[in-house]
Structure formats: structure tokens, C-alpha cells
N, C-alpha and C. Protein backbone atom coordinates (compact mmCIF):
# COMPACT_ATOMS: atom_id res chain seq x y z
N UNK A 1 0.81 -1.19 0.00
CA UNK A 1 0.00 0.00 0.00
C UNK A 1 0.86 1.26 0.00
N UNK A 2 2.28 1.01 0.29
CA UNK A 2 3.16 2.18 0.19
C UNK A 2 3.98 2.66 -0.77
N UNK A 3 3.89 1.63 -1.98
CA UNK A 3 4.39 2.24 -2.94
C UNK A 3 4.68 3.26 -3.79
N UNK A 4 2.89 4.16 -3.45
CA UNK A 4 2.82 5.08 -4.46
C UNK A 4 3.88 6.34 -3.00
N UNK A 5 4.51 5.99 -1.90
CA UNK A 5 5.51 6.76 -1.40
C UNK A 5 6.77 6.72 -1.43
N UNK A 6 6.93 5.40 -1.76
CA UNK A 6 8.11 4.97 -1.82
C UNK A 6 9.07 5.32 -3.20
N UNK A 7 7.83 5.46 -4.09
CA UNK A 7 8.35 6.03 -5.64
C UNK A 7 8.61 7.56 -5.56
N UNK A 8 8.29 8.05 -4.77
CA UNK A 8 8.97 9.83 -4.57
C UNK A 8 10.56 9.71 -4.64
N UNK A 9 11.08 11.02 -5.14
CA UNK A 9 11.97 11.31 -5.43
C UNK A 9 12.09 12.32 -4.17
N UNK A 10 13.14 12.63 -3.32
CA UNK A 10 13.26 13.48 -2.17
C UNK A 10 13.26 14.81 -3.20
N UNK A 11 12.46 15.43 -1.90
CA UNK A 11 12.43 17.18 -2.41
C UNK A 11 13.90 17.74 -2.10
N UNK A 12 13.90 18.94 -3.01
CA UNK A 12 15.22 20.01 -2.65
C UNK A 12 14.73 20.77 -2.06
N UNK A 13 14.55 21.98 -1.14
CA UNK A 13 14.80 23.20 -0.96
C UNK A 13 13.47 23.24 0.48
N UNK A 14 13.94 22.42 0.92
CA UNK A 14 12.34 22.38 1.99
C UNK A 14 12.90 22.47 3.50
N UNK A 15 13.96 22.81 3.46
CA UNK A 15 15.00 23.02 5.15
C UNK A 15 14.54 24.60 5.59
N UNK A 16 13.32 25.01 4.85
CA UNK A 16 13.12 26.39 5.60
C UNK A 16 11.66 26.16 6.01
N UNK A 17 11.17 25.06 5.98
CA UNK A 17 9.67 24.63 6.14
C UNK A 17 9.58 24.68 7.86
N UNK A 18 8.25 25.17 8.11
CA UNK A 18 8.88 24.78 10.05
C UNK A 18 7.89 23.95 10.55
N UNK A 19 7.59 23.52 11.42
CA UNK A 19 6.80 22.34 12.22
C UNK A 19 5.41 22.43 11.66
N UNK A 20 4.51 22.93 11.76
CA UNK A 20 3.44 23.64 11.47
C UNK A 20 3.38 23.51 10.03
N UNK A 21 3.76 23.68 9.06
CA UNK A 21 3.49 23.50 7.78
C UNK A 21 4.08 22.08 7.83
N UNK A 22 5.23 21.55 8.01
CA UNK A 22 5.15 20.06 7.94
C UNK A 22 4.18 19.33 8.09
N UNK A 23 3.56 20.03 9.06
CA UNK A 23 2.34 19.14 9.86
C UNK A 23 1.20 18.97 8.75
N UNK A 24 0.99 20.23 8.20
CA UNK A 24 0.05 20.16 7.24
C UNK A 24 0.20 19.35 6.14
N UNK A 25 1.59 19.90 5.55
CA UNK A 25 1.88 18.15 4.53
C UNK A 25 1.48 16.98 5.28
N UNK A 26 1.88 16.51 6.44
CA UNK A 26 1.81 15.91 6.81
C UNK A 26 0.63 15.27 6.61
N UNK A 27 -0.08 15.93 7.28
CA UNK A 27 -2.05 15.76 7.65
C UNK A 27 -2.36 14.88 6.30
N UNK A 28 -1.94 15.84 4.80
CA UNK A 28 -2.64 15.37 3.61
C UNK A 28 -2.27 13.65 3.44
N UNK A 29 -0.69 13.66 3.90
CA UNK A 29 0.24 12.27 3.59
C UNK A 29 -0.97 11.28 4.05
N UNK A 30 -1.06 11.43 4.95
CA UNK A 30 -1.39 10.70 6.09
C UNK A 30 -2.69 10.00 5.43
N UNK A 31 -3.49 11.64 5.49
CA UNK A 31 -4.93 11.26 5.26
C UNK A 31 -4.90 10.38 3.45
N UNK A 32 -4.36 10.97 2.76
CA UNK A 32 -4.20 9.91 1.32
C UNK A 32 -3.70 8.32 1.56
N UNK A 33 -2.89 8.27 2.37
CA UNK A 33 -2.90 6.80 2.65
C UNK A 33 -3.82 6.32 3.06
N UNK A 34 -4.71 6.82 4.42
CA UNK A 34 -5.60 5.97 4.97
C UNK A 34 -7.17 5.85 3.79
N UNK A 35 -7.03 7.07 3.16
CA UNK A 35 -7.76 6.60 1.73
C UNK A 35 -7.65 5.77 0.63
N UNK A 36 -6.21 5.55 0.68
CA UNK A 36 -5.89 4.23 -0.33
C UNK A 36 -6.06 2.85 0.52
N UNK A 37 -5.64 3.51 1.80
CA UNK A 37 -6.17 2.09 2.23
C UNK A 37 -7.09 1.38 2.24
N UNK A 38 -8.19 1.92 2.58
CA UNK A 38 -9.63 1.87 3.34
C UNK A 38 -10.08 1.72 1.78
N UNK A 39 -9.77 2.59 0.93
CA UNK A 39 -10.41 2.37 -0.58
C UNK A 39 -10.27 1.28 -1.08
N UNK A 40 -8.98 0.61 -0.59
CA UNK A 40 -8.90 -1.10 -1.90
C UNK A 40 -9.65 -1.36 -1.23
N UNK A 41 -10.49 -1.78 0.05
CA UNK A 41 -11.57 -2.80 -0.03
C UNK A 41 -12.88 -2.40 -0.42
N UNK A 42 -13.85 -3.21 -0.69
CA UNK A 42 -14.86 -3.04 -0.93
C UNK A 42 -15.37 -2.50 0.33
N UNK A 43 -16.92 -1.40 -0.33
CA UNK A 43 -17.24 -0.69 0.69
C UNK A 43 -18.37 0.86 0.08
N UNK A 44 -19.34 0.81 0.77
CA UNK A 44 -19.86 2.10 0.61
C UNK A 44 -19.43 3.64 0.60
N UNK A 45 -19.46 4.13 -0.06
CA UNK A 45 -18.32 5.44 0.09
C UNK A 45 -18.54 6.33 1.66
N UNK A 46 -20.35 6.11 2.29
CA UNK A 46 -19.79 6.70 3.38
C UNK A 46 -19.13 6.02 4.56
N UNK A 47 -19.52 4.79 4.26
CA UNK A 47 -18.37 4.13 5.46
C UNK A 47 -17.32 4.28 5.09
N UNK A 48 -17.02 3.97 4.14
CA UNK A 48 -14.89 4.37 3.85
C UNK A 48 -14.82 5.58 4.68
N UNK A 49 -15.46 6.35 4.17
CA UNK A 49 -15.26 8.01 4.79
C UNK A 49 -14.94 7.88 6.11
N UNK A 50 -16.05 7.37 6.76
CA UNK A 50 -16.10 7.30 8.11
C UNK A 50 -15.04 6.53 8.92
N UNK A 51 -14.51 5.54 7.90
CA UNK A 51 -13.55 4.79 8.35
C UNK A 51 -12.06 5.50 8.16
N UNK A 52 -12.17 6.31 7.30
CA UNK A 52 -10.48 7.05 7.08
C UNK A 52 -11.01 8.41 8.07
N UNK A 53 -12.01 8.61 8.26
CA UNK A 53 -12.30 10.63 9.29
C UNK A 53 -11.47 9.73 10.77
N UNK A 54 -12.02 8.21 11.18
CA UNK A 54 -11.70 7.71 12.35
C UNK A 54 -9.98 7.83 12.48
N UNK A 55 -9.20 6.99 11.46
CA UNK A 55 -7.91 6.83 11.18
C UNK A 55 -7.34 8.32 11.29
N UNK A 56 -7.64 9.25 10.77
CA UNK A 56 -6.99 10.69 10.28
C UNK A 56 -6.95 11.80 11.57
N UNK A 57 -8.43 11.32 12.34
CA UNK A 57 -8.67 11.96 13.87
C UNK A 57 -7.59 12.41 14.73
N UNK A 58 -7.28 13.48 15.47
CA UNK A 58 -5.99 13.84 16.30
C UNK A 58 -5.84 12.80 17.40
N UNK A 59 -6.93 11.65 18.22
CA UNK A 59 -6.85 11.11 19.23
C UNK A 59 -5.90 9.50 18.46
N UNK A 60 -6.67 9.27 17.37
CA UNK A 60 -5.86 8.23 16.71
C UNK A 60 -4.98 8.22 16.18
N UNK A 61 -3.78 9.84 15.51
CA UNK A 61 -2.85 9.89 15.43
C UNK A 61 -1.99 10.10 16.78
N UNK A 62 -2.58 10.43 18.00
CA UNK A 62 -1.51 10.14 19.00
C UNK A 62 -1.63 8.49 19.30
N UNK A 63 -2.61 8.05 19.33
CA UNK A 63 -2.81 6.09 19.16
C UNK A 63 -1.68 5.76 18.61
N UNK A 64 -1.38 5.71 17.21
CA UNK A 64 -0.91 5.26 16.29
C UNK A 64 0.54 5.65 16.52
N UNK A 65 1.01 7.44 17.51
CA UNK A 65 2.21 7.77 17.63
C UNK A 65 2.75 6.84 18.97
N UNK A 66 1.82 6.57 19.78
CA UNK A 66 2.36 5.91 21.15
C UNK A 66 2.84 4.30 20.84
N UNK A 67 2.10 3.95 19.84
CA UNK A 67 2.30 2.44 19.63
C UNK A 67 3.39 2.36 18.45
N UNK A 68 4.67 3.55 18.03
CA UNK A 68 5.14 3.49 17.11
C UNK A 68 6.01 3.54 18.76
N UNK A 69 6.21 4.47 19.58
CA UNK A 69 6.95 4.71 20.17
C UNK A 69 7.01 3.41 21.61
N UNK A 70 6.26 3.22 21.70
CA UNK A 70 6.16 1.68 22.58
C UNK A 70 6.66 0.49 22.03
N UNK A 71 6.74 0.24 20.49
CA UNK A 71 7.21 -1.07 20.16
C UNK A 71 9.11 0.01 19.46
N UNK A 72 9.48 1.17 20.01
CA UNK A 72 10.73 1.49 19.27
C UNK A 72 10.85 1.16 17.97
N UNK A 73 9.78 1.59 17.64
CA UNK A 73 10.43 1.93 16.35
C UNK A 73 10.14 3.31 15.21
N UNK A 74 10.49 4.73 15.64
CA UNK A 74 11.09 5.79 15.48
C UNK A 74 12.34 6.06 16.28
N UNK A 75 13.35 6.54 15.22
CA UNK A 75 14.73 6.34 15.55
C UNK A 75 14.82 8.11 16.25
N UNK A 76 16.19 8.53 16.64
CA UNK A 76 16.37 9.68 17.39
C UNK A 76 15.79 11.11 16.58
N UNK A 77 16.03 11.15 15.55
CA UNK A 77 15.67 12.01 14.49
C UNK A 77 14.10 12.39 14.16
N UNK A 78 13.46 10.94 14.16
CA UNK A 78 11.93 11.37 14.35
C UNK A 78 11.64 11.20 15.05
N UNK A 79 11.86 11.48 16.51
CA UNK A 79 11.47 11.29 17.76
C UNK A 79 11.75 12.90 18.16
N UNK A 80 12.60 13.33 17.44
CA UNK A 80 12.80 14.98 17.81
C UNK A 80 11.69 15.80 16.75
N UNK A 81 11.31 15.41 15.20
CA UNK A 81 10.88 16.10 14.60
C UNK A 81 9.24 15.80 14.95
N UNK A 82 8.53 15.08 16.28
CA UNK A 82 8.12 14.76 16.97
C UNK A 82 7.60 16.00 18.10
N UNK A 83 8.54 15.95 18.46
CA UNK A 83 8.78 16.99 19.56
C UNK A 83 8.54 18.61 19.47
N UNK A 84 9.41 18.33 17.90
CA UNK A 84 9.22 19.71 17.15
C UNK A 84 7.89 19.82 16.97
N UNK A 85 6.88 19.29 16.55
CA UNK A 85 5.67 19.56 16.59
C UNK A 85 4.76 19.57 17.03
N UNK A 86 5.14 18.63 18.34
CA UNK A 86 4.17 18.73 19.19
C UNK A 86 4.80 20.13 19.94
N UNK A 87 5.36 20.94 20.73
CA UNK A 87 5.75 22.19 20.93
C UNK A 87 5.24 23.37 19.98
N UNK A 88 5.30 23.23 18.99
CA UNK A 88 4.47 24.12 17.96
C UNK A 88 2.68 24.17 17.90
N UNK A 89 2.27 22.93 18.49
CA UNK A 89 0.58 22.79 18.28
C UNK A 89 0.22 23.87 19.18
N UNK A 90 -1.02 24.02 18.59
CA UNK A 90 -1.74 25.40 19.62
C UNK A 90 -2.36 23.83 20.60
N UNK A 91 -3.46 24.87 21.13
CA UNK A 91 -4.28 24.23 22.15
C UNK A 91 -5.35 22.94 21.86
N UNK A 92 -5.33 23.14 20.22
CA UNK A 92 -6.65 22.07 19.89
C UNK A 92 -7.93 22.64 19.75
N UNK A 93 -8.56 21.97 19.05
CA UNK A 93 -10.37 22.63 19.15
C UNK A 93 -10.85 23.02 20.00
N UNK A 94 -11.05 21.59 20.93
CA UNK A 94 -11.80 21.56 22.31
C UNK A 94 -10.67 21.74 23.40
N UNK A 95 -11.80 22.17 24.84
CA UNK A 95 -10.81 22.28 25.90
C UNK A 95 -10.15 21.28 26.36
N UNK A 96 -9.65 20.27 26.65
CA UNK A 96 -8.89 19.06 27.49
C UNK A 96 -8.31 18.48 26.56
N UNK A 97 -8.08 19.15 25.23
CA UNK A 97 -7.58 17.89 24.33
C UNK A 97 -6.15 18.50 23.30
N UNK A 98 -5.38 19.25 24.37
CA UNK A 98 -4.33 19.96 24.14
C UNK A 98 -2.62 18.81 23.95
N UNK A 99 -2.89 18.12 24.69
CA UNK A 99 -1.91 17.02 24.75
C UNK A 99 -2.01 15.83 23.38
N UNK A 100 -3.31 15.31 23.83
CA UNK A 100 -3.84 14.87 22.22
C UNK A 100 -3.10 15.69 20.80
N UNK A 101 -3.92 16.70 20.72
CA UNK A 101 -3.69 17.50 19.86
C UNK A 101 -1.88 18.31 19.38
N UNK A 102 -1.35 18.11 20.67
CA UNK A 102 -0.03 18.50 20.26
C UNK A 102 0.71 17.37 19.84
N UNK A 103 0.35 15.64 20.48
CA UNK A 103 0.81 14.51 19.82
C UNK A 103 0.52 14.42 18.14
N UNK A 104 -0.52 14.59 17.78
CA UNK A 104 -1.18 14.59 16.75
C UNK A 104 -0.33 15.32 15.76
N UNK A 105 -0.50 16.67 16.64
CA UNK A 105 0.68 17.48 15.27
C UNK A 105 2.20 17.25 15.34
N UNK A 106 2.59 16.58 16.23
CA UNK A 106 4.08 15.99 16.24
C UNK A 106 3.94 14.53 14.86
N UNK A 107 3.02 13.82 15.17
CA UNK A 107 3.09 12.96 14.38
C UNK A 107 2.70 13.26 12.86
N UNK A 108 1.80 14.26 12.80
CA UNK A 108 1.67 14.54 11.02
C UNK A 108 3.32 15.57 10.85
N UNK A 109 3.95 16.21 11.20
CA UNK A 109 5.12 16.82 11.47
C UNK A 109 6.46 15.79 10.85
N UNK A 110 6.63 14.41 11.44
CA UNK A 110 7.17 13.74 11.30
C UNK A 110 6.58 13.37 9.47
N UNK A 111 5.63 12.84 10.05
CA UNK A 111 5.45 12.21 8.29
C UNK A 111 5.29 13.76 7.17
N UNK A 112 5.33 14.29 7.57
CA UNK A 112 5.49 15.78 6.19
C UNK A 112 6.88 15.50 6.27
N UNK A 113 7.82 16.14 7.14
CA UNK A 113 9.73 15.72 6.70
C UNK A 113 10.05 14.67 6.57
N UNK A 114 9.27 13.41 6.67
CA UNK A 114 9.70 12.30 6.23
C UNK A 114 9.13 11.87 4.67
N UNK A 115 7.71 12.12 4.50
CA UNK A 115 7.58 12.49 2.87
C UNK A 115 8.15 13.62 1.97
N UNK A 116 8.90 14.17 2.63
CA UNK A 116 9.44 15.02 1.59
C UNK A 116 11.46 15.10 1.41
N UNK A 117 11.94 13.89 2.87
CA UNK A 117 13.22 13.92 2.96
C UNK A 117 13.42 12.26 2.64
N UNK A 118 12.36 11.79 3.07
CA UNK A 118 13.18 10.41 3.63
C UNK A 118 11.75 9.12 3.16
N UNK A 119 11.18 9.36 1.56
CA UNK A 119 10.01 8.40 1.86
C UNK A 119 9.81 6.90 1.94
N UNK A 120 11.47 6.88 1.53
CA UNK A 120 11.32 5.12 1.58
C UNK A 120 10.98 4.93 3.15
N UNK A 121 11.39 6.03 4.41
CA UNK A 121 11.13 5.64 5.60
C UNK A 121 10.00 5.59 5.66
N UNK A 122 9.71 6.74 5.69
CA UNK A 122 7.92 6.73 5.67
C UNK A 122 7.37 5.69 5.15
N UNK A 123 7.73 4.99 4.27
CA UNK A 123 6.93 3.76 3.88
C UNK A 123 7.50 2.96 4.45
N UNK A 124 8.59 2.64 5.30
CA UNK A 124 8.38 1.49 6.09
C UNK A 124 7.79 1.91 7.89
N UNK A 125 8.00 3.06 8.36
CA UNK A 125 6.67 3.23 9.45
C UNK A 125 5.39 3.14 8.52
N UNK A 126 5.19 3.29 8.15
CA UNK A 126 3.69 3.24 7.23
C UNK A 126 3.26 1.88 7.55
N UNK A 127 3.98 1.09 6.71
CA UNK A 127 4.21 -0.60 6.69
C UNK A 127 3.62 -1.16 8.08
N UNK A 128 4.82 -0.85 9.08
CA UNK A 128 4.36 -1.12 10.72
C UNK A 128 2.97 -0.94 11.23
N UNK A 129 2.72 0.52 10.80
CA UNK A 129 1.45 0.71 11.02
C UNK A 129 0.08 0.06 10.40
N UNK A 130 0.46 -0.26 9.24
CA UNK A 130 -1.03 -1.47 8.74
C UNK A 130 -0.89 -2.17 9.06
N UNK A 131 0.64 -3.16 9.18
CA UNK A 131 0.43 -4.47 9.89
C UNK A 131 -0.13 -4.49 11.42
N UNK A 132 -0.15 -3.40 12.04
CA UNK A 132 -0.34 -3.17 13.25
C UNK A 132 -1.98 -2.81 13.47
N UNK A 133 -2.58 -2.68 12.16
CA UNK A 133 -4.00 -1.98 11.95
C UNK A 133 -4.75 -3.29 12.59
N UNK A 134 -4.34 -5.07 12.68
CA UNK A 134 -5.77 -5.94 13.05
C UNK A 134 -4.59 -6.11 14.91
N UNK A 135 -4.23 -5.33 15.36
CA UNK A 135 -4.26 -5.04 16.91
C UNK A 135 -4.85 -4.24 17.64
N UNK A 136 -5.23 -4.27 18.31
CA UNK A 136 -6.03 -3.38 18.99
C UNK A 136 -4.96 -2.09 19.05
N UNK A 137 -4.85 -0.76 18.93
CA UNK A 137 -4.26 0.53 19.51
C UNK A 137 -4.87 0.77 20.60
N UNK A 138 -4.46 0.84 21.60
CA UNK A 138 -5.14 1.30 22.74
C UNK A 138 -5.14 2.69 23.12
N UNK A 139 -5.72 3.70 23.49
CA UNK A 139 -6.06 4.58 23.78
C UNK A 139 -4.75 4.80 24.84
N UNK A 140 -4.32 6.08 24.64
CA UNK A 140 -2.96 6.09 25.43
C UNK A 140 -3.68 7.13 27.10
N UNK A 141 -2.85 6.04 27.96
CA UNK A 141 -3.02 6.51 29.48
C UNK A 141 -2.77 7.82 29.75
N UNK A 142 -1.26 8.38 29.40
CA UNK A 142 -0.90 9.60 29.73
C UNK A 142 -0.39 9.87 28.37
N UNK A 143 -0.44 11.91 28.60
CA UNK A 143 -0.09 12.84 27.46
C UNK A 143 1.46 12.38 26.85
């Protein structure tokens, strides 16, 4: 399912991009995969929907960031460009969901500089993460 990332050619001139717009690449990366995903199977178009709005959600990209970071596997580099974005998130929509929400934008953060520096990586966290899609993610305890 990661191919159509893995065939990118790394960008030039994107070392002036800062957390916050990564994030936004990010967001799209993200959300186009979980649409290719959810799309090869058969399926009504509003459940797909409903099934990639669930995947793309800020509570399930910190899911998806805790269980990358619990089984080690983001190395020192995206564990900082991580950091970098979660420090950059504002507060979030709603009130209590500031921690969420700054995980969230650490993790679309990571995958924007990693689709645009490094996508063969990105396609192998990618990888981890579908094989990891028939485990349960558990809802993470603390921020």
C-alpha cells in the first residue's frame, strides 16, 4: 500500500519549512494513505469516509504515535521532529484535548519531513502501522 511513497523522489529546498506546515503536509500524507487504504476494499463510500475521518482523527494519530513509540520503532531524528511539533501545536479545538492534539501534530510533522526527505522511511513506518491496523491501539493513558 506504500508504494505510491516509496516512488517519490526526495524534495530540494524544503529546510526552511517549520513544524506547522510540515504538519500540514503531513495531515494530507497521512490522510491519502488511509484513503488508499480503506479504498482497496470493498465498501460504501460513506463508510470508507467514516472509516479514514476515524484513522486521520488527532486522538488516533496520538494512538498510532504511542504504539510506534512503545514497540521502538522511530529512531532519534523522528522522535525529535516529533517533539518539534508537538511544541508548535496550539491548544486544539476543544478544551482538554491539548496534549492529544499536540501529539497529533508531532506525528503529522514527522510524516510531512519524512515524505518530503526520507520516503522510503515513511513507507516502512507506514508498513508497521497497517500491519499493526488488526491489533487493537489502545487509547494512550498519559499525554
Amino acid at each position: 500500500m506504500t508504494n505510491w511513497i516509496r516512488s517519490q523522489s526526495v524534495q530540494e529546498g524544503h529546510d526552511q519549512l517549520g513544524p506547522l506546515q510540515l504538519a500540514w503536509i503531513g495531515d494530507a500524507v497521512w490522510e491519502l494513505h488511509q484513503r488508499l487504504r480503506h479504498g482497496s476494499r470493498p465498501g460504501r463510500a460513506d463508510a470508507l469516509h467514516r472509516a479514514v475521518v476515524a484513522d486521520v482523527r488527532a486522538d488516533s494519530q496520538s494512538r498510532f504515535l504511542s504504539w510506534l513509540e512503545r514497540n521502538e520503532l522511530l529512531e532519534a531524528e523522528e522522535l525529535d521532529l516529533v517533539r518539534r511539533g508537538r511544541n508548535s501545536a496550539r491548544r486544539g479545538p476543544r478544551p482538554g484535548e491539548a496534549a492529544t492534539y499536540g501529539r497529533a501534530t508531532g506525528f503529522e510533522t514527522m510524516v510531512g519531513w519524512l515524505f518530503l526527505n526520507n520516503p522510503v522511511r515513511l513507507a516502512e513506518i507506514l508498513d508497521h502501522l497497517d500491519r499493526a491496523g488488526s491489533i487493537p491501539i489502545t487509547p494512550d493513558k498519559t499525554p
